[in-house]
N, C-alpha and C. Protein backbone atom coordinates (compact mmCIF):
# COMPACT_ATOMS: atom_id res chain seq x y z
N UNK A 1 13.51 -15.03 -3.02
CA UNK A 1 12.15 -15.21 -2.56
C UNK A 1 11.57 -16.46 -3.22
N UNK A 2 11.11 -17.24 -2.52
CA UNK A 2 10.07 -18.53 -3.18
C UNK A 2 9.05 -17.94 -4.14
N UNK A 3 8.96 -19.08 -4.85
CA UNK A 3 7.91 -18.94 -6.34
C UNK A 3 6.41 -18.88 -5.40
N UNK A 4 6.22 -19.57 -4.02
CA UNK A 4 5.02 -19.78 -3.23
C UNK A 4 4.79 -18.39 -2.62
N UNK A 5 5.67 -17.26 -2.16
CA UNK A 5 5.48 -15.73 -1.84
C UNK A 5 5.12 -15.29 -3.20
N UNK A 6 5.59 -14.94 -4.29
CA UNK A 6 5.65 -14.50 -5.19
C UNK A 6 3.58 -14.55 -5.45
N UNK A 7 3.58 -16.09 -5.23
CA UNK A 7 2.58 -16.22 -5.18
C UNK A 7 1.36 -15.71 -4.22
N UNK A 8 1.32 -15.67 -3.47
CA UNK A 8 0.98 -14.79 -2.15
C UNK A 8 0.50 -13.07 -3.23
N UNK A 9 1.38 -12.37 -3.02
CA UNK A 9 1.29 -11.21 -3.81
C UNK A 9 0.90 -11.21 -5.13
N UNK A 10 0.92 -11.59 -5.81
CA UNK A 10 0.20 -11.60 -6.76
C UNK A 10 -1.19 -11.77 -6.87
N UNK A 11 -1.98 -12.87 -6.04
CA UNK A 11 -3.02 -12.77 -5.77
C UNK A 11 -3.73 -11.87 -5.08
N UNK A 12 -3.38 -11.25 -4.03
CA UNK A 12 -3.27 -10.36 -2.87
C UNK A 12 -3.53 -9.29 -4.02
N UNK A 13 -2.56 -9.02 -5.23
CA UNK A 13 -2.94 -8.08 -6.14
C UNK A 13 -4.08 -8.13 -7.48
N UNK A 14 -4.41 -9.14 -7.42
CA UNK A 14 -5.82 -9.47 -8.59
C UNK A 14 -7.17 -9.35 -7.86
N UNK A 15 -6.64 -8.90 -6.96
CA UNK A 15 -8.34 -8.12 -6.57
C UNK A 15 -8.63 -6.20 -7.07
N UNK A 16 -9.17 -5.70 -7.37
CA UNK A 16 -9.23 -4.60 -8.06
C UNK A 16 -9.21 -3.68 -6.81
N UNK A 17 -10.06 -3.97 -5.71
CA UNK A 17 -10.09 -3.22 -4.63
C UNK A 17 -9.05 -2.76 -3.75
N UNK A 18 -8.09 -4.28 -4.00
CA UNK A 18 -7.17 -4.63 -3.08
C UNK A 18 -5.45 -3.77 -4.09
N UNK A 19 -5.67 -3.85 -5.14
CA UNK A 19 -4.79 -3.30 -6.60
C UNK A 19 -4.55 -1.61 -6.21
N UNK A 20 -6.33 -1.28 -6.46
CA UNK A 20 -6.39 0.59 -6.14
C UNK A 20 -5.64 0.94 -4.66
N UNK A 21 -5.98 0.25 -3.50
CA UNK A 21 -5.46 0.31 -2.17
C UNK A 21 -4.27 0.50 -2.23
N UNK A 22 -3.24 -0.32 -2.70
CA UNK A 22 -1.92 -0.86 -3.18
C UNK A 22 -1.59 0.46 -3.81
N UNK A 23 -2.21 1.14 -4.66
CA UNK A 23 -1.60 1.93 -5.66
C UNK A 23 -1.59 3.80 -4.94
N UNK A 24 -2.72 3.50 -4.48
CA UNK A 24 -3.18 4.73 -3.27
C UNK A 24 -1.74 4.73 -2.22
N UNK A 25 -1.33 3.56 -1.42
CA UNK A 25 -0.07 3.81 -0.70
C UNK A 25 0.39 4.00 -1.26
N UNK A 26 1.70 3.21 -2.70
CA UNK A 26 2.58 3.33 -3.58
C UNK A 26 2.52 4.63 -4.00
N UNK A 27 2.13 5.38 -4.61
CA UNK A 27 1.88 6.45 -5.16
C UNK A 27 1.52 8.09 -3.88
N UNK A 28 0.93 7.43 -3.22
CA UNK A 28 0.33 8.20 -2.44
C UNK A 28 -0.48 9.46 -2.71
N UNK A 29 -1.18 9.22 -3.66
CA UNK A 29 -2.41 9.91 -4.52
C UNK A 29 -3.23 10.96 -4.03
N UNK A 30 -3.61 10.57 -2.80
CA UNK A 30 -4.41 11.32 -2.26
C UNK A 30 -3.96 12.15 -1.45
N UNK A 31 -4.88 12.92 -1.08
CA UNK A 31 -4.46 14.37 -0.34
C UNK A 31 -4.16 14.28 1.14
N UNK A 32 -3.57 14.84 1.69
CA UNK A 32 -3.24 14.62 2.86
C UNK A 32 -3.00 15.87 3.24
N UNK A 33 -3.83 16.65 4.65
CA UNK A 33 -3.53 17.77 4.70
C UNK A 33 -3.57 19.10 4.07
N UNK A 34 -4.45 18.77 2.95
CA UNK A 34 -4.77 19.75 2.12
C UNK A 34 -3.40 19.64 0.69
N UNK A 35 -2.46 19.10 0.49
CA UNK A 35 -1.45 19.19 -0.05
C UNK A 35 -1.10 17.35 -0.90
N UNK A 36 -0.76 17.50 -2.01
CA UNK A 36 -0.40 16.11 -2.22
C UNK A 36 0.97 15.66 -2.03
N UNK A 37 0.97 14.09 -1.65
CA UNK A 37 2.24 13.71 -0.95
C UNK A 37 2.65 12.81 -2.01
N UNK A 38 1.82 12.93 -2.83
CA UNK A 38 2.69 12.26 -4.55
C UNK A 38 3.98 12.71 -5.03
N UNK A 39 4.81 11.97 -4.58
CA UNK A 39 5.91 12.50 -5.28
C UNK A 39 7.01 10.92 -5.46
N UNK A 40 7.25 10.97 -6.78
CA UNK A 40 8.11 10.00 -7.24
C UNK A 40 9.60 10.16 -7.71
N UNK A 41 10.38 9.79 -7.38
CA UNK A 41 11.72 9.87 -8.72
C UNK A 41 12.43 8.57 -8.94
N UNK A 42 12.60 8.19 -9.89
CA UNK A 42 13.21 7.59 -10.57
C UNK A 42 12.36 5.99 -10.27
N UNK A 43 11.03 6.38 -10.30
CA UNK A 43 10.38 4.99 -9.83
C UNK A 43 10.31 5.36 -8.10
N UNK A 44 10.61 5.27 -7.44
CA UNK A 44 10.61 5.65 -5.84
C UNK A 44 10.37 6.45 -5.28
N UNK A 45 9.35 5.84 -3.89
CA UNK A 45 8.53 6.84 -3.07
C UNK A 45 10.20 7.80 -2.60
N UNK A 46 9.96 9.34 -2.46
CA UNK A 46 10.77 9.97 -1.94
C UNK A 46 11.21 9.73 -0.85
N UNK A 47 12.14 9.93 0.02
CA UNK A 47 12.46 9.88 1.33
C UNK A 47 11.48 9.70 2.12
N UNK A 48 10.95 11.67 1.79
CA UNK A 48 10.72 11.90 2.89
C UNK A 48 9.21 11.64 2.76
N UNK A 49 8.75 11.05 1.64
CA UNK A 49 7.36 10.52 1.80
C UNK A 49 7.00 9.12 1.66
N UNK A 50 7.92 8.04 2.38
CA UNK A 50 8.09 6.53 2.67
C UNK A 50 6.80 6.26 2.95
N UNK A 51 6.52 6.94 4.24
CA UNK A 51 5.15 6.02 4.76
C UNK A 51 3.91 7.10 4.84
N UNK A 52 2.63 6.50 4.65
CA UNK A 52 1.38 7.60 4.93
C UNK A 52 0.74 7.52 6.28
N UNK A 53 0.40 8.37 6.80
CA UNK A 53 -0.48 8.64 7.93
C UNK A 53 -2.06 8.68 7.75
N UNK A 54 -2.35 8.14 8.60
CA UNK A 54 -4.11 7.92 8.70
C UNK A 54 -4.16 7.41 7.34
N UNK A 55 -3.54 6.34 6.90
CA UNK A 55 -3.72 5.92 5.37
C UNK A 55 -5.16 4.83 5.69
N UNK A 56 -5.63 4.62 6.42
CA UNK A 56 -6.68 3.93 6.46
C UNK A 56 -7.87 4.92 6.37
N UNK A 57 -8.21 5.48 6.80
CA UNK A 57 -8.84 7.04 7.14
C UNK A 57 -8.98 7.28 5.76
N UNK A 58 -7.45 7.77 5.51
CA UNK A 58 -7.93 8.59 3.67
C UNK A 58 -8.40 7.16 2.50
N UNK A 59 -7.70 5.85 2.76
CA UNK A 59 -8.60 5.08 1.59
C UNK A 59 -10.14 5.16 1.67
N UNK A 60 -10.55 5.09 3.12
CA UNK A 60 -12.08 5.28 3.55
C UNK A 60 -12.59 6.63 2.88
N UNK A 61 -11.76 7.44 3.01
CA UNK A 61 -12.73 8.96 2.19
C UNK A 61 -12.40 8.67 0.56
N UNK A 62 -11.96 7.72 -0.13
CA UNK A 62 -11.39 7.80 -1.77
C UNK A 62 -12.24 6.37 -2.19
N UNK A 63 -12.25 5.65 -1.50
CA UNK A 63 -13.14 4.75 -1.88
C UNK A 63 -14.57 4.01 -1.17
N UNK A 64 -15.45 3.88 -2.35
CA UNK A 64 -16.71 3.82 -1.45
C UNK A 64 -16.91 2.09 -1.06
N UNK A 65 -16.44 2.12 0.11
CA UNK A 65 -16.18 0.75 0.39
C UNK A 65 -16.93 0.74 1.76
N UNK A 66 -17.33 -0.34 2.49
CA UNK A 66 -17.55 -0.26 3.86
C UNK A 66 -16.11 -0.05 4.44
N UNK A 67 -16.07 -0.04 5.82
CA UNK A 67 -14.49 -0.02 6.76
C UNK A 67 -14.54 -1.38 7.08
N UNK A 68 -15.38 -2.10 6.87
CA UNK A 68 -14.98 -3.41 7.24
C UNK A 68 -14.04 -4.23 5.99
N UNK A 69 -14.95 -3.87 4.86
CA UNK A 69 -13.71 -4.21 3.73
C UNK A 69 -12.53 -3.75 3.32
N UNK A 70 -12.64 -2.45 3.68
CA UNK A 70 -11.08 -1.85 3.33
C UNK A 70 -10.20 -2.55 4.65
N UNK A 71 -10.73 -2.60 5.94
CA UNK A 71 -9.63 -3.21 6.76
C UNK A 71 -9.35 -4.86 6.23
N UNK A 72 -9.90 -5.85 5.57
CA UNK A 72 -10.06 -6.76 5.22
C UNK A 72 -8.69 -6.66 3.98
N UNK A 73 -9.38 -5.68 3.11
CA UNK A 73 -7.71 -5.66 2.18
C UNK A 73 -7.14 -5.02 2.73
N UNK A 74 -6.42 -4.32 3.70
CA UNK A 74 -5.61 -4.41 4.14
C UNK A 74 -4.57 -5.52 4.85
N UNK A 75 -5.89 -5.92 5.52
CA UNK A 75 -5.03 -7.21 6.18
C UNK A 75 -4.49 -8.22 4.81
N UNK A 76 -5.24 -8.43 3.94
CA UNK A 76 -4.84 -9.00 2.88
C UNK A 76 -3.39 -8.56 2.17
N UNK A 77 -3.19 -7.53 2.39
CA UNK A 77 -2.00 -6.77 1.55
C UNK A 77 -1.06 -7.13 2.65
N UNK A 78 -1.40 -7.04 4.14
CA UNK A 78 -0.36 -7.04 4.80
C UNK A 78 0.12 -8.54 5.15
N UNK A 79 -0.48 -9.45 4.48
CA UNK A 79 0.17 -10.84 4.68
C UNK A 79 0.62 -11.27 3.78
N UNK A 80 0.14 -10.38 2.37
CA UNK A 80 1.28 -11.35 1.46
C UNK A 80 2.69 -10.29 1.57
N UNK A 81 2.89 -9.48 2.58
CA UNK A 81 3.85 -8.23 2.70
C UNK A 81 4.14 -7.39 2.00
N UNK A 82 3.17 -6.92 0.95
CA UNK A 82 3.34 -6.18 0.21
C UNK A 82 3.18 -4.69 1.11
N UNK A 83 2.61 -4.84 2.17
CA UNK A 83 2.92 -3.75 2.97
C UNK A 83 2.53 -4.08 4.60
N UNK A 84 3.89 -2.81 4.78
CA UNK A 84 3.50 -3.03 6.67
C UNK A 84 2.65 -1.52 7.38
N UNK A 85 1.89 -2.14 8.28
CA UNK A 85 1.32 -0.47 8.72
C UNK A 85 0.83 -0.65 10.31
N UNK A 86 1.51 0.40 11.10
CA UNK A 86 1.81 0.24 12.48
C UNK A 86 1.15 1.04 13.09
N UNK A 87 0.13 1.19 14.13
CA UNK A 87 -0.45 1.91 14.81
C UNK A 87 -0.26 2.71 15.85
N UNK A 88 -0.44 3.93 15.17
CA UNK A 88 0.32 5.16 16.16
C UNK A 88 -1.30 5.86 16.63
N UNK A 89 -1.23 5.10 18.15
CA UNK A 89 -3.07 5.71 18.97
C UNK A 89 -4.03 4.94 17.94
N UNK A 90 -4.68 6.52 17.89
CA UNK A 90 -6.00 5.80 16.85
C UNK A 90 -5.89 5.67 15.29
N UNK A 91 -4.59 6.20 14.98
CA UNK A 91 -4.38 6.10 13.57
C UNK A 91 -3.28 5.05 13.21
N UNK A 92 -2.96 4.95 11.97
CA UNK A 92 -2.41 4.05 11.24
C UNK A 92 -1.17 4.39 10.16
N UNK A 93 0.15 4.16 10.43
CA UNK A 93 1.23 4.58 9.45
C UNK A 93 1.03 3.26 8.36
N UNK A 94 1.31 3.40 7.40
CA UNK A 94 1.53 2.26 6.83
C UNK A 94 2.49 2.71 5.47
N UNK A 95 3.10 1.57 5.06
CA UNK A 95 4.23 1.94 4.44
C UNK A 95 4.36 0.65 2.92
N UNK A 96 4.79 0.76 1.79
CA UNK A 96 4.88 -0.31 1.36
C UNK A 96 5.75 -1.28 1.24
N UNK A 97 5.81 -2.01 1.32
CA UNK A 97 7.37 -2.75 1.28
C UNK A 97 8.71 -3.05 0.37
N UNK A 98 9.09 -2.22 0.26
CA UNK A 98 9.86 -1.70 -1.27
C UNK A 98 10.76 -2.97 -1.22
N UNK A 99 11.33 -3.77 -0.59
CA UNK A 99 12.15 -5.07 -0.61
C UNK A 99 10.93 -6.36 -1.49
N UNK A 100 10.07 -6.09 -1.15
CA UNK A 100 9.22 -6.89 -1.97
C UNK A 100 8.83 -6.17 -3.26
N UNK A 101 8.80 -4.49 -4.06
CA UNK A 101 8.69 -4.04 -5.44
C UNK A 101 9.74 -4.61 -5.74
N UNK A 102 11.21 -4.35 -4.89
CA UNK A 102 12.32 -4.95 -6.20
C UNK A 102 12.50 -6.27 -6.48
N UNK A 103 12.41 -6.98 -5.43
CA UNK A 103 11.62 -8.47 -6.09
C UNK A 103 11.06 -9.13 -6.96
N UNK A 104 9.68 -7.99 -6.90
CA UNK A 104 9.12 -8.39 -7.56
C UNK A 104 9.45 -8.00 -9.34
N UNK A 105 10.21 -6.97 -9.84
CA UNK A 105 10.48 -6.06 -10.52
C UNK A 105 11.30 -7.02 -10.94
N UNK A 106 12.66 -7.88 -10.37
CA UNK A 106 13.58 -8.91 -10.97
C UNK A 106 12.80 -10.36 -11.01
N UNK A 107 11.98 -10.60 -10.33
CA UNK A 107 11.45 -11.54 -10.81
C UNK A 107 10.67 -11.37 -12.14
N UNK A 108 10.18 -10.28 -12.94
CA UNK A 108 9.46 -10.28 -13.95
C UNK A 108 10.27 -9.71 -15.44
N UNK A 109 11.64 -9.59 -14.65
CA UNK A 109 12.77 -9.51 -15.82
C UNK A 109 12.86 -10.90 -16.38
């Protein structure tokens, strides 16, 4: 990956708003369905919990943001590719881009 992407994401991540967003997919923190879809091993989202549903929806109920700004970092996150998120109807899958954590993870070795 170029030192100029690298760059991209990193900035994309020094926004605090744009950081929590980031960490809300990665992690997947919040509730979904009454049940949490947090689950990690060994550093990595589980299988079977890759991508979140209505993840736009639930950042809107976790953070007090307008929807115009949370779609704003989103789009922000989704151009430096730190994540992709595809629209299924009126909702939103979105997923993070784990080819860009390990990247980024050997680039900071």
């Amino acid at each position: 990956m170029k030192l100029s992407n690298y760059s991209k994401i990193f900035k994309a991540l020094s926004n605090e708003q744009r950081l929590k967003i980031f960490m809300m997919l990665y992690k997947q923190c919040c509730s979904f369905e009454g049940k949490s879809e947090f689950e990690m091993k060994d550093g990595q989202c589980c299988p079977e919990a890759r991508s979140v549903d209505k993840a736009f929806t639930k950042v809107c109920e976790c953070m007090d943001l307008s929807r115009s700004t949370i779609s704003h970092h989103f789009k922000e996150l989704q151009n430096a590719g730190i994540i992709t998120c595809e629209r299924l109807g009126q909702t939103f899958r979105c997923k993070v881009n784990e080819e860009v954590i390990k990247s980024i993870k050997e680039f900071l070795k």
